[in-house]
PDB file of N, CA and C in Angstrom:
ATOM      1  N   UNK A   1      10.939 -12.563   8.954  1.00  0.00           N
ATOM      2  CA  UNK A   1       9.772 -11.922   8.344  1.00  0.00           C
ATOM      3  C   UNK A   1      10.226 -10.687   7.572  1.00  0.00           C
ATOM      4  N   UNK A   2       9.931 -10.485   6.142  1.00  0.00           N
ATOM      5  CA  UNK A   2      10.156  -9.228   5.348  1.00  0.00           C
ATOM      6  C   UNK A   2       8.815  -8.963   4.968  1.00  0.00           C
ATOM      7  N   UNK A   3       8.514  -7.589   4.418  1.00  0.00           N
ATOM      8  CA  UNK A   3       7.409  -7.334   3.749  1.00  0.00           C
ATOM      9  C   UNK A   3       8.811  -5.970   3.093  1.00  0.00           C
ATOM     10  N   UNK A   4       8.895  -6.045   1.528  1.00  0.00           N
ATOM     11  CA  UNK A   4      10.080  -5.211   1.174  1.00  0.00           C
ATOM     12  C   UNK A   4       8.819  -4.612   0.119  1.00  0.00           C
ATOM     13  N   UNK A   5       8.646  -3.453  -0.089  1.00  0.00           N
ATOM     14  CA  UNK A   5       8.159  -2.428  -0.775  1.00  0.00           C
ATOM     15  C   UNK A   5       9.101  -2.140  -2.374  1.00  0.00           C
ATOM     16  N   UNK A   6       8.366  -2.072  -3.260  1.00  0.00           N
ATOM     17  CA  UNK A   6       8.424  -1.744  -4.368  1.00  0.00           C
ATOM     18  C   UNK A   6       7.110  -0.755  -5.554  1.00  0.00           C
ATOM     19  N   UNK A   7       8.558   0.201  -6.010  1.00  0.00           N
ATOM     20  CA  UNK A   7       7.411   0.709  -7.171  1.00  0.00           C
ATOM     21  C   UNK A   7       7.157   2.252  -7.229  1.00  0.00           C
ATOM     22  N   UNK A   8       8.050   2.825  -5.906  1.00  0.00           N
ATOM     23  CA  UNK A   8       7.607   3.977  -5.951  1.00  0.00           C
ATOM     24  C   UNK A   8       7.867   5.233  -6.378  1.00  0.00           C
ATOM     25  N   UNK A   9       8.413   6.665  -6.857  1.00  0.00           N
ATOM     26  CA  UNK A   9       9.314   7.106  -7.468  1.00  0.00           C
ATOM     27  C   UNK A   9       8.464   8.245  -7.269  1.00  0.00           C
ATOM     28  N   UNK A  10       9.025   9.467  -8.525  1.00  0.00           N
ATOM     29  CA  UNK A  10       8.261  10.420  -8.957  1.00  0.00           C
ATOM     30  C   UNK A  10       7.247  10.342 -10.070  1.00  0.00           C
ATOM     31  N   UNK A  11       6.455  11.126 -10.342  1.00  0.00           N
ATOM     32  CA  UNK A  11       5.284  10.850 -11.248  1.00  0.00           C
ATOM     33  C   UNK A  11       4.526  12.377 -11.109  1.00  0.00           C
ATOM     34  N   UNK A  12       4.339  12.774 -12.458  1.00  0.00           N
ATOM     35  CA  UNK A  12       3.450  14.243 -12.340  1.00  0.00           C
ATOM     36  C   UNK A  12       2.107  13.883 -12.158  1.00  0.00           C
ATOM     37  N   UNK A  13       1.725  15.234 -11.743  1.00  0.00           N
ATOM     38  CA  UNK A  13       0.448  15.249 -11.384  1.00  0.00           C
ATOM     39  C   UNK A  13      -0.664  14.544 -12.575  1.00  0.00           C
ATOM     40  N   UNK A  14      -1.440  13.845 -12.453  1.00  0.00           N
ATOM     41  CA  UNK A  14      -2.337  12.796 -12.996  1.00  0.00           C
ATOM     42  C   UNK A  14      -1.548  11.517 -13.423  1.00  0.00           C
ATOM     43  N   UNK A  15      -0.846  11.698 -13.358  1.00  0.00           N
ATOM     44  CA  UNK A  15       0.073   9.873 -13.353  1.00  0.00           C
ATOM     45  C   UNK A  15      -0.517   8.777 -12.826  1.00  0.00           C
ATOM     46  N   UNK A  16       0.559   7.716 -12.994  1.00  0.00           N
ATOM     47  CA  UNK A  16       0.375   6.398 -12.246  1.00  0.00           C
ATOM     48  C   UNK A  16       1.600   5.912 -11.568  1.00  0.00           C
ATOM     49  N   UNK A  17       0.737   5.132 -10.819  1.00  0.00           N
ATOM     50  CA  UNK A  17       2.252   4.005 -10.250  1.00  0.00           C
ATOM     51  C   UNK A  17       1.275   2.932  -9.554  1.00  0.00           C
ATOM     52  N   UNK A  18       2.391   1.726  -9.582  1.00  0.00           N
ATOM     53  CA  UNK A  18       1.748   0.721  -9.089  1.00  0.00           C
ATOM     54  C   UNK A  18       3.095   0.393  -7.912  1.00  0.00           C
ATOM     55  N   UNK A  19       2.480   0.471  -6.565  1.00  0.00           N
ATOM     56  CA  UNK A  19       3.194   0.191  -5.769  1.00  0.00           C
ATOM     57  C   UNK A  19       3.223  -1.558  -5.592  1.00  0.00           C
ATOM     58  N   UNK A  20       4.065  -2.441  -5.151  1.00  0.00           N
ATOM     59  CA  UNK A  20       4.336  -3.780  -4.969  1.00  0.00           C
ATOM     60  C   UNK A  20       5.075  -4.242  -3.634  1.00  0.00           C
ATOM     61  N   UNK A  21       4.330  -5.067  -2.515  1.00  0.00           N
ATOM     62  CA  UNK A  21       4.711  -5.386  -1.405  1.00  0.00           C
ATOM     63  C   UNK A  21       4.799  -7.120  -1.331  1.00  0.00           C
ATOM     64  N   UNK A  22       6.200  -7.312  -1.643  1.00  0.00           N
ATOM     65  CA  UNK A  22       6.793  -8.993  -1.495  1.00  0.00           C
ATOM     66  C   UNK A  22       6.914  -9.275   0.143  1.00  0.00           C
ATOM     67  N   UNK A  23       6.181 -10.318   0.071  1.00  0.00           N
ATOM     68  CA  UNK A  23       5.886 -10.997   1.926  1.00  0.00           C
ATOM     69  C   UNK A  23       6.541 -11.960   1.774  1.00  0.00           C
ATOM     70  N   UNK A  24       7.310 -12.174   2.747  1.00  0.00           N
ATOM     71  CA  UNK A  24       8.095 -13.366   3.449  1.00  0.00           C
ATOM     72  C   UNK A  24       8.123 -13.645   4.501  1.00  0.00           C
ATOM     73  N   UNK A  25       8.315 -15.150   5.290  1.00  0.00           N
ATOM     74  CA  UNK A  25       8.582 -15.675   6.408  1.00  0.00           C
ATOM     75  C   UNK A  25       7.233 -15.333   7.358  1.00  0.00           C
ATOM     76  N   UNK A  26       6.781 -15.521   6.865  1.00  0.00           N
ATOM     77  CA  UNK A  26       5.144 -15.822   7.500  1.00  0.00           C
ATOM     78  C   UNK A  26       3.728 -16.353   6.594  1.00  0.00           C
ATOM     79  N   UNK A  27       3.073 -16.918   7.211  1.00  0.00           N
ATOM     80  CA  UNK A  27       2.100 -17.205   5.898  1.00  0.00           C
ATOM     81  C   UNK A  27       1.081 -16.157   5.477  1.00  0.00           C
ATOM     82  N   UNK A  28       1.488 -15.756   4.151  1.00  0.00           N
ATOM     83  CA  UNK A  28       0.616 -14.000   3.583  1.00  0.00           C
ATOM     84  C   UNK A  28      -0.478 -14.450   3.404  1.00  0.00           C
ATOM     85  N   UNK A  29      -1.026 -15.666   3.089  1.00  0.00           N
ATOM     86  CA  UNK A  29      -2.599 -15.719   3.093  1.00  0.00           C
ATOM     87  C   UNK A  29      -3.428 -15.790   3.823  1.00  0.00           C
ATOM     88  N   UNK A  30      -2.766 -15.855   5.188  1.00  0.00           N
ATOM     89  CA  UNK A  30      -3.357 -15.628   6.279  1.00  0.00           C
ATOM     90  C   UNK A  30      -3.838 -14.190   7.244  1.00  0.00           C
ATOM     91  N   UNK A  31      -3.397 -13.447   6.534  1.00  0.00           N
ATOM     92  CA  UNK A  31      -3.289 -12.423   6.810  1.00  0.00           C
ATOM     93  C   UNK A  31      -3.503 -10.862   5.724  1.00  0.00           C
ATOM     94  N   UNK A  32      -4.321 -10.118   6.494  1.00  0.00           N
ATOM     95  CA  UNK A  32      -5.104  -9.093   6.478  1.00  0.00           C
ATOM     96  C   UNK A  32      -3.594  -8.001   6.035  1.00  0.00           C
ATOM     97  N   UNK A  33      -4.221  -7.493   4.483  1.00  0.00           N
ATOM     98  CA  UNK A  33      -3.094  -6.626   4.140  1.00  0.00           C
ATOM     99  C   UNK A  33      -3.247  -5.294   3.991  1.00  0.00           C
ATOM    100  N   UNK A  34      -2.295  -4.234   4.356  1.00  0.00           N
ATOM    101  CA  UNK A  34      -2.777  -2.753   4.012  1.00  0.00           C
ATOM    102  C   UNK A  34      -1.737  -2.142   3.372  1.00  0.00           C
ATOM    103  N   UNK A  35      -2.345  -1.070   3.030  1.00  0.00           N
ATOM    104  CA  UNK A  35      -1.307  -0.206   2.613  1.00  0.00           C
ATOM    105  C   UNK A  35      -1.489   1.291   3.585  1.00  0.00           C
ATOM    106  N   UNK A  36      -0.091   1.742   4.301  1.00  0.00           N
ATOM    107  CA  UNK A  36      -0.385   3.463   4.778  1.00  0.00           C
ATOM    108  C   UNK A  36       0.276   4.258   4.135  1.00  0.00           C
ATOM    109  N   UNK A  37      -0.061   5.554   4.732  1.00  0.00           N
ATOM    110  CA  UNK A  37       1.529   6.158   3.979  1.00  0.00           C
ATOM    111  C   UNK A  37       1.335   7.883   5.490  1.00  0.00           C
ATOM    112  N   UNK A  38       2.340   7.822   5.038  1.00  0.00           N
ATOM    113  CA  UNK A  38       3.100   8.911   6.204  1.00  0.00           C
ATOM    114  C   UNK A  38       3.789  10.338   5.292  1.00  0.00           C
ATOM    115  N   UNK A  39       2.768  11.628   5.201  1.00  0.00           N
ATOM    116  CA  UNK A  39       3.487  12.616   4.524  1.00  0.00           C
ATOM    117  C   UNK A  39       4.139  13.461   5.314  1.00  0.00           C
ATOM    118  N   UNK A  40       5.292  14.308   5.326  1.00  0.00           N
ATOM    119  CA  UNK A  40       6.565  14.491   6.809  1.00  0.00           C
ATOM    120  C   UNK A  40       5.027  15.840   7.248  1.00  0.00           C
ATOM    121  N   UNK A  41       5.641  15.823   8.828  1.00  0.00           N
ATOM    122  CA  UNK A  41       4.803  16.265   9.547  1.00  0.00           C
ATOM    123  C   UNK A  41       3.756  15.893   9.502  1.00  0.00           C
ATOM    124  N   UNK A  42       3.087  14.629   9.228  1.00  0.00           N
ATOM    125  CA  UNK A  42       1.413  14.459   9.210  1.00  0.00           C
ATOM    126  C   UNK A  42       1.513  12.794  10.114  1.00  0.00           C
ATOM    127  N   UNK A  43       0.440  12.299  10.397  1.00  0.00           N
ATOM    128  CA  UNK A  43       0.698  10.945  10.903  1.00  0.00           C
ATOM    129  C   UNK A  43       0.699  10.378   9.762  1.00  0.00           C
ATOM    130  N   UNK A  44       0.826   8.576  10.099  1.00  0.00           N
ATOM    131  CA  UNK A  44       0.843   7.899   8.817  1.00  0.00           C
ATOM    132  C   UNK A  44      -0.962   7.317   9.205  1.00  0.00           C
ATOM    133  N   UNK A  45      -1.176   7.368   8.245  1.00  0.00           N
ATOM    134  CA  UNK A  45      -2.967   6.934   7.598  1.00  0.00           C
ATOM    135  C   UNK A  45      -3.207   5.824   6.863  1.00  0.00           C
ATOM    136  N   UNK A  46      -4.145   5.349   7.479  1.00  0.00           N
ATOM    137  CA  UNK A  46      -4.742   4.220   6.357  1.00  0.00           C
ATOM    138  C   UNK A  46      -4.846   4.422   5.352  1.00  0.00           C
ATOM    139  N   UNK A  47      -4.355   4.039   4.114  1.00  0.00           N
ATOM    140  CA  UNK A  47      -4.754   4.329   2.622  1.00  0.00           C
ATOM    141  C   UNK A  47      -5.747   3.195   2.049  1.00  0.00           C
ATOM    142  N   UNK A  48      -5.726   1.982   2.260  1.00  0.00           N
ATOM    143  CA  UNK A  48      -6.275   0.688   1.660  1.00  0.00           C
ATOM    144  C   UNK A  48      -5.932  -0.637   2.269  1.00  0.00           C
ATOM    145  N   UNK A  49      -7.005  -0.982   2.745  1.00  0.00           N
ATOM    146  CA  UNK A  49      -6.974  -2.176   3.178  1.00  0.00           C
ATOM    147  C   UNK A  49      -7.679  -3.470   2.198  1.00  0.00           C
ATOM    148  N   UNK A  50      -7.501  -5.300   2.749  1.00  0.00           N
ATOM    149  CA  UNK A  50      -8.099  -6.302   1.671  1.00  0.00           C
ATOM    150  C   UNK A  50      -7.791  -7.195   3.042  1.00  0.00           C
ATOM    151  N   UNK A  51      -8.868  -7.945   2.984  1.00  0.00           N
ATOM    152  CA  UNK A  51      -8.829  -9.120   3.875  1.00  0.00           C
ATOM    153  C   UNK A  51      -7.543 -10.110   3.359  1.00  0.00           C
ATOM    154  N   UNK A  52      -7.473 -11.447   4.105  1.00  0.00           N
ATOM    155  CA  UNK A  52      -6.820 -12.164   3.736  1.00  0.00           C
ATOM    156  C   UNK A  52      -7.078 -13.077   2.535  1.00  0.00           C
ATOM    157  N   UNK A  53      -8.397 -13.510   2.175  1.00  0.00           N
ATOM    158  CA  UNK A  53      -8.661 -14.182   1.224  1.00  0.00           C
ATOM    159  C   UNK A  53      -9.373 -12.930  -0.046  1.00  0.00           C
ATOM    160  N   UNK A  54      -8.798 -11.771   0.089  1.00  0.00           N
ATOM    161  CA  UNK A  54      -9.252 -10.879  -1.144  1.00  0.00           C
ATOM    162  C   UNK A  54     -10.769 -10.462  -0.824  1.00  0.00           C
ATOM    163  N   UNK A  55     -11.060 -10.153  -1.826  1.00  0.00           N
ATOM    164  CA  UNK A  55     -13.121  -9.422  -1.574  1.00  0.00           C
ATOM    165  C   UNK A  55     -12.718  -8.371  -1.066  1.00  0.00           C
ATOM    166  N   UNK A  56     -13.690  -8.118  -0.060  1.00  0.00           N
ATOM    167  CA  UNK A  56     -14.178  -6.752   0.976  1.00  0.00           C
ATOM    168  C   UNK A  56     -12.784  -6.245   0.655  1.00  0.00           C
ATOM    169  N   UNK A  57     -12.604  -4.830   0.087  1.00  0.00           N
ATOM    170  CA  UNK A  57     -11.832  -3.552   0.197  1.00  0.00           C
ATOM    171  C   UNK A  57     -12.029  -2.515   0.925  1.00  0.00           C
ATOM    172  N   UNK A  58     -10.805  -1.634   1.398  1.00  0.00           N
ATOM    173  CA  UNK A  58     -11.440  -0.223   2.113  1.00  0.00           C
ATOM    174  C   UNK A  58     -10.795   0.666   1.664  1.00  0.00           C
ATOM    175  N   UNK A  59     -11.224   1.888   1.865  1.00  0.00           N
ATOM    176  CA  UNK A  59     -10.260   3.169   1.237  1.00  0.00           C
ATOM    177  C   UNK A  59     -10.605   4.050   2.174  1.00  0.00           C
ATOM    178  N   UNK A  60      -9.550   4.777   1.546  1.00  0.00           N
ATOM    179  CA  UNK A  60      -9.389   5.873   2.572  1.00  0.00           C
ATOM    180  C   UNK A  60     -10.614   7.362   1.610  1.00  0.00           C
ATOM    181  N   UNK A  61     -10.894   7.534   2.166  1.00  0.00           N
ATOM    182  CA  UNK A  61     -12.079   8.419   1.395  1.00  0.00           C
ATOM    183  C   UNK A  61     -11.268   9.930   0.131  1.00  0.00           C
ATOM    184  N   UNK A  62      -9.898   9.958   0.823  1.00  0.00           N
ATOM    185  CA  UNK A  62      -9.202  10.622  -0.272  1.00  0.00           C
ATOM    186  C   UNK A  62      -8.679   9.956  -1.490  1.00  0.00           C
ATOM    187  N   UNK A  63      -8.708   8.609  -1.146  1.00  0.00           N
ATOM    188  CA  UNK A  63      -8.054   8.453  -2.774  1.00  0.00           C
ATOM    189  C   UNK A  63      -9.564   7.116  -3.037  1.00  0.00           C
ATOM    190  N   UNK A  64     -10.404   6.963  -2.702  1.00  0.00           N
ATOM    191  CA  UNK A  64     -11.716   5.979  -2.877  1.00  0.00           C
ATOM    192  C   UNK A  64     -11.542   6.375  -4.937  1.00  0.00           C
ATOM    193  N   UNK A  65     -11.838   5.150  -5.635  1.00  0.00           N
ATOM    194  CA  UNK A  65     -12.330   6.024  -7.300  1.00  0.00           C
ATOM    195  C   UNK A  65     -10.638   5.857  -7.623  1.00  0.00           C
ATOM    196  N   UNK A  66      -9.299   5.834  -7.245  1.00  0.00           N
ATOM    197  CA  UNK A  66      -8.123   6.591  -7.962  1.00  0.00           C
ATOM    198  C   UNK A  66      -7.183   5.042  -7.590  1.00  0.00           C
ATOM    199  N   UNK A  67      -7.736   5.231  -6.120  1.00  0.00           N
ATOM    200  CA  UNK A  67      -6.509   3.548  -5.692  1.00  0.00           C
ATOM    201  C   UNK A  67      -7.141   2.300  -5.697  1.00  0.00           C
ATOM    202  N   UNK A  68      -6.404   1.370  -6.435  1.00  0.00           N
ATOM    203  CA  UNK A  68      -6.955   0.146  -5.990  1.00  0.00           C
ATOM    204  C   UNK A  68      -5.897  -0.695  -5.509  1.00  0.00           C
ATOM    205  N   UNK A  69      -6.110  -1.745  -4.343  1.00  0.00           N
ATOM    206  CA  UNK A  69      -5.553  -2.891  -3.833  1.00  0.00           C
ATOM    207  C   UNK A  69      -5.705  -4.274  -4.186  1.00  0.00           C
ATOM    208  N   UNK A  70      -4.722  -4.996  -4.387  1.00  0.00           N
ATOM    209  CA  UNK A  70      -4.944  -6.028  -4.860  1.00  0.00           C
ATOM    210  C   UNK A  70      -4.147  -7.146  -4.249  1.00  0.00           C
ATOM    211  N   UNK A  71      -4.090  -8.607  -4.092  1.00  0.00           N
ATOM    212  CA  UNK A  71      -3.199  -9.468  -3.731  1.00  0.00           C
ATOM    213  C   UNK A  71      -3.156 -10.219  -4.478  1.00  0.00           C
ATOM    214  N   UNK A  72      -2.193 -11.230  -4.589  1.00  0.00           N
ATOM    215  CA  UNK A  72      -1.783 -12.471  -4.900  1.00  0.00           C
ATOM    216  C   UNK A  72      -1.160 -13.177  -4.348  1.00  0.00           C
ATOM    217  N   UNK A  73      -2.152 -14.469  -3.942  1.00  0.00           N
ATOM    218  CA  UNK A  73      -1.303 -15.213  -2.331  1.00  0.00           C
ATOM    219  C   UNK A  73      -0.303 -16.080  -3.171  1.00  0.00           C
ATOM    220  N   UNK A  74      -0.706 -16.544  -4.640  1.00  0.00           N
ATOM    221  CA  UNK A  74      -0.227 -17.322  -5.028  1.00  0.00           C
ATOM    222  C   UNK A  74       1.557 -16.621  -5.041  1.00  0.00           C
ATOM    223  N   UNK A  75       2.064 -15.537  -5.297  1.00  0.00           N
ATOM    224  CA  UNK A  75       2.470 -15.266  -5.382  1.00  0.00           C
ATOM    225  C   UNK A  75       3.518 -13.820  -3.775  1.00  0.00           C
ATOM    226  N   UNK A  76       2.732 -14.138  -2.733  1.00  0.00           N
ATOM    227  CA  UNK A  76       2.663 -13.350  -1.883  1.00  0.00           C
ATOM    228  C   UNK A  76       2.935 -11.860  -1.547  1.00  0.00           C
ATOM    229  N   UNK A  77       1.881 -11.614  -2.739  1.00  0.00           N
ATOM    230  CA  UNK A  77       2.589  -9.862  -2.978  1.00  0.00           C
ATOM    231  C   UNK A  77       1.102  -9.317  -2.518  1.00  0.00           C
ATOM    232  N   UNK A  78       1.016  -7.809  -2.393  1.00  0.00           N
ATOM    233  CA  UNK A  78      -0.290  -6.910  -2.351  1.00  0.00           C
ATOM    234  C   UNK A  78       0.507  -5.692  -2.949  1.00  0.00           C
ATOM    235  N   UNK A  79      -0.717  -5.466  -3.736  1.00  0.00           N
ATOM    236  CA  UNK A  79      -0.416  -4.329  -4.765  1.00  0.00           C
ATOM    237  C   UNK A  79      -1.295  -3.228  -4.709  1.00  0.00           C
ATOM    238  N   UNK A  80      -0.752  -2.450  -4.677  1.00  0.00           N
ATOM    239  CA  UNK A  80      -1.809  -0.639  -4.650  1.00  0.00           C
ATOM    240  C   UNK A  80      -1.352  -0.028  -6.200  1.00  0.00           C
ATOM    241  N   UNK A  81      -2.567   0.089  -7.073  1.00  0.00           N
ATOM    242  CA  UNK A  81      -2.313   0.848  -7.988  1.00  0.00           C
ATOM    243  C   UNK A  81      -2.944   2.406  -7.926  1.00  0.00           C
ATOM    244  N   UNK A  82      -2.134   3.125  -8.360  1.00  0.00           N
ATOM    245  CA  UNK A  82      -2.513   4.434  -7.631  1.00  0.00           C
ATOM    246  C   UNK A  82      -2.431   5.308  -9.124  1.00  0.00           C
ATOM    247  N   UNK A  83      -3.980   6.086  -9.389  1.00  0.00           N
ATOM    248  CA  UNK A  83      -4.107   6.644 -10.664  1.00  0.00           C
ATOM    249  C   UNK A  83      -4.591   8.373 -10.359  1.00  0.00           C
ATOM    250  N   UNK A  84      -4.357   8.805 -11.347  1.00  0.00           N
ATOM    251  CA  UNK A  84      -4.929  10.373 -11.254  1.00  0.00           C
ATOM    252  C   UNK A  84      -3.718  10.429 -10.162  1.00  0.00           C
ATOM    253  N   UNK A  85      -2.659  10.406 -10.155  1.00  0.00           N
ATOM    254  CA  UNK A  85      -2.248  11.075  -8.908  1.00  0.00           C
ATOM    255  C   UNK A  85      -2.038  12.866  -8.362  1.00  0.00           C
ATOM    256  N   UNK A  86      -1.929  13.220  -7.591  1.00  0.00           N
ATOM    257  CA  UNK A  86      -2.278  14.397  -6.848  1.00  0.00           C
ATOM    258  C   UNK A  86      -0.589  14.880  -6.122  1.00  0.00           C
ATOM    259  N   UNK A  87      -0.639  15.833  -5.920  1.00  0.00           N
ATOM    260  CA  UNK A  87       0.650  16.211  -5.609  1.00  0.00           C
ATOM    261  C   UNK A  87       0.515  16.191  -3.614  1.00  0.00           C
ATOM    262  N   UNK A  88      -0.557  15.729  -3.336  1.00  0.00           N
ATOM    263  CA  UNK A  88      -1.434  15.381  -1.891  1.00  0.00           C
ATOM    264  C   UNK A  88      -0.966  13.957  -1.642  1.00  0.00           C
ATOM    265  N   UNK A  89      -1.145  13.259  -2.769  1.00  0.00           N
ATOM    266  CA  UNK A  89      -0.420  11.475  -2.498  1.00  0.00           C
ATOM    267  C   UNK A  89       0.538  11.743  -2.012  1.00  0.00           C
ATOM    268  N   UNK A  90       1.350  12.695  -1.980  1.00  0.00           N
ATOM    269  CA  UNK A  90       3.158  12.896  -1.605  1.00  0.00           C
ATOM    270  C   UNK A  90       3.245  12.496  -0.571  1.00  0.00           C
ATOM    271  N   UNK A  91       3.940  11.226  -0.563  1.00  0.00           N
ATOM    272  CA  UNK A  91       4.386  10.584   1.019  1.00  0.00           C
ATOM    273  C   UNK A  91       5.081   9.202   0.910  1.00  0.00           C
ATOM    274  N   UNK A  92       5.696   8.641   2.432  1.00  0.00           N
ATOM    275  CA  UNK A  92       6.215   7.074   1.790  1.00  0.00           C
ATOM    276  C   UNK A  92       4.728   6.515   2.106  1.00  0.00           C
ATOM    277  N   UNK A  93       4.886   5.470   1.689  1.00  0.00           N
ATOM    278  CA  UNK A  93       3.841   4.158   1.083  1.00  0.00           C
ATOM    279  C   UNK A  93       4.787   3.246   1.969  1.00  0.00           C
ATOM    280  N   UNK A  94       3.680   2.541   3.365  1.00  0.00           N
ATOM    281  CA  UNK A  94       4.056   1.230   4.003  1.00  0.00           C
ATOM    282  C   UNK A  94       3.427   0.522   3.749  1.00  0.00           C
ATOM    283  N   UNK A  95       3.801  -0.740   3.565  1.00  0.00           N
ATOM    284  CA  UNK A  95       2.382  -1.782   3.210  1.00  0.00           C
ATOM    285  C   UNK A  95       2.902  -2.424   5.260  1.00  0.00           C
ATOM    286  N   UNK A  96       1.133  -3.298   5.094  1.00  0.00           N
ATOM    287  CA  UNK A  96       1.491  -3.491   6.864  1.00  0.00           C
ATOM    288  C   UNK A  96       0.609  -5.267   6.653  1.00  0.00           C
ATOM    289  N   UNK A  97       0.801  -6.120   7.242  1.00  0.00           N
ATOM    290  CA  UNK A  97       0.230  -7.313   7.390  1.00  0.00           C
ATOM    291  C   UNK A  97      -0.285  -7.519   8.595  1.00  0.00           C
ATOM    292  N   UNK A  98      -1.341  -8.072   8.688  1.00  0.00           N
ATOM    293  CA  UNK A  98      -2.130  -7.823  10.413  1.00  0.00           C
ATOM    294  C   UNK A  98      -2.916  -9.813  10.494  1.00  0.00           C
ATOM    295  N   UNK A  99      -2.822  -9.850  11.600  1.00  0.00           N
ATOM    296  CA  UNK A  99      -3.652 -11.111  11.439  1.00  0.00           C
ATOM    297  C   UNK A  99      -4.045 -11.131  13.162  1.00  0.00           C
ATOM    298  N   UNK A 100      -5.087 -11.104  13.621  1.00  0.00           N
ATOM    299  CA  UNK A 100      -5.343 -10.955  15.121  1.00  0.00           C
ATOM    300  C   UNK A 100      -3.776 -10.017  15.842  1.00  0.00           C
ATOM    301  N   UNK A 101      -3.295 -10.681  16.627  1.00  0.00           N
ATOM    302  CA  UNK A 101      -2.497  -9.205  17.679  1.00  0.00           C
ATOM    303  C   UNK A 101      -0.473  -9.650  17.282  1.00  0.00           C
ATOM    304  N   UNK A 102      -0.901 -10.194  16.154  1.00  0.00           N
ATOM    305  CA  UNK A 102       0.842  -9.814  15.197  1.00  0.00           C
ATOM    306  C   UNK A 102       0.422  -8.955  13.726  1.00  0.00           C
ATOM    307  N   UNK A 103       1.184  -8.147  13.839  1.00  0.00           N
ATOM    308  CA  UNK A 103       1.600  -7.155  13.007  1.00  0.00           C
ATOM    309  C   UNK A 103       2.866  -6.997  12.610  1.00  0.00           C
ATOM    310  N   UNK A 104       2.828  -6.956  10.879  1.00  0.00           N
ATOM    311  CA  UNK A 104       4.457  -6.724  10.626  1.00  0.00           C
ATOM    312  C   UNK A 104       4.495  -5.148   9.477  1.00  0.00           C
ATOM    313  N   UNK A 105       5.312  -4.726   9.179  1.00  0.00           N
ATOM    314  CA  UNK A 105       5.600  -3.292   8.504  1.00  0.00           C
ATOM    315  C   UNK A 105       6.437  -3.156   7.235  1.00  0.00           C
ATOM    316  N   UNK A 106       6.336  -2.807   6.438  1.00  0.00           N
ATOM    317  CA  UNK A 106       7.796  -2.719   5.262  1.00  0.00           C
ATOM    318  C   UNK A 106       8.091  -1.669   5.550  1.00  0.00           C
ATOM    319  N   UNK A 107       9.298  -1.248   5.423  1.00  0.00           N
ATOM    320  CA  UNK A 107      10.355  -0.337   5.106  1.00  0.00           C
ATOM    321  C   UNK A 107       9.945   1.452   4.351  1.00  0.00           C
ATOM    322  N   UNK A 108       8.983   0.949   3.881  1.00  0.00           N
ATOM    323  CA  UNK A 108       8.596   2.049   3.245  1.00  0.00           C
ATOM    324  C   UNK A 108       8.959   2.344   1.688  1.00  0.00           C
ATOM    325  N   UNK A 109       8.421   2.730   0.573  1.00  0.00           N
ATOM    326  CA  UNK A 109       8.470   3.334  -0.418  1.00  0.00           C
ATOM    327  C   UNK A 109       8.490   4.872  -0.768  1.00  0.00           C
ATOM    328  N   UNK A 110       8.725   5.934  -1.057  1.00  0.00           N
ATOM    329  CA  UNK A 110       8.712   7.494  -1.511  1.00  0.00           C
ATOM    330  C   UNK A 110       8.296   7.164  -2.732  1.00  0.00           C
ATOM    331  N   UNK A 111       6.833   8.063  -2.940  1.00  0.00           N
ATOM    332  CA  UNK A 111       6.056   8.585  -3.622  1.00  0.00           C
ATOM    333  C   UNK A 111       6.179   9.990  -3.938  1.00  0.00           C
ATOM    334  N   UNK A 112       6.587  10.646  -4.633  1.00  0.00           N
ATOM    335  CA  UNK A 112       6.534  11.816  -5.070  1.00  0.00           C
ATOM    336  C   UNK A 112       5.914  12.179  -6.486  1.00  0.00           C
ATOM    337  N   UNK A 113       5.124  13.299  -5.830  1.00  0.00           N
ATOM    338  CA  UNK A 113       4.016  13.941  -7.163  1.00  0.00           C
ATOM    339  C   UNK A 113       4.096  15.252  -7.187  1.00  0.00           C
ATOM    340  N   UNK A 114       4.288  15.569  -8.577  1.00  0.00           N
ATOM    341  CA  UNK A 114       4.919  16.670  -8.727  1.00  0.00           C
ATOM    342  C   UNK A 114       5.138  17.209 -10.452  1.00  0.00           C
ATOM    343  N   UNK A 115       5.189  18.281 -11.096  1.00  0.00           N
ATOM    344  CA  UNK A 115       5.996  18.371 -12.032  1.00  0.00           C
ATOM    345  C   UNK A 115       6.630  19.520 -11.998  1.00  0.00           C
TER     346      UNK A 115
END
């Protein structure tokens, strides 16, 4: 099982980035995708969640309006595009796959906002 993270870097304040999470060795359409992120000293937080078959979205009420989530089973990726960014986004970006009581994690991405 991989879930390998892509996309993330530096970017000044009001930027973009589109983060990208490639799933393997399990079936991704079965399963409930998120994105967290972890800024040092803080816990890691829900940023955006998407069911398994797409529709119903959630956000995290700080970035609601700026992030959007997206999938493609055809392709087994979930994507967070992240706009207006804030020098507050600063953190890694995990994407996480959930389906009843298995859970898997990527590696993490670094997001940095800044100029």
């Amino acid at each position: 099982v991989q879930l390998v993270e892509s996309g993330g870097g530096l970017v000044q304040p009001g930027g973009s980035l589109r983060l990208s999470c490639a799933a393997s060795g399990f079936t991704f359409s079965s399963y409930a995708m998120s994105w967290y992120r972890q800024a040092p000293g803080k816990e890691r937080e829900l940023v955006a969640a998407i069911p398994s078959g797409g529709g119903n979205t959630n956000y995290a009420d700080s970035v609601k309006g700026r992030f959007t989530i997206s999938r493609d089973n055809a392709k087994n990726t979930v994507y967070l595009q992240m706009n207006s960014l804030k020098p507050e986004d600063t953190a890694v970006y995990y994407c996480r796959g959930r389906n009843w009581g298995t859970s898997y994690w990527g590696q993490g991405t670094q997001v940095t906002v800044s100029s």
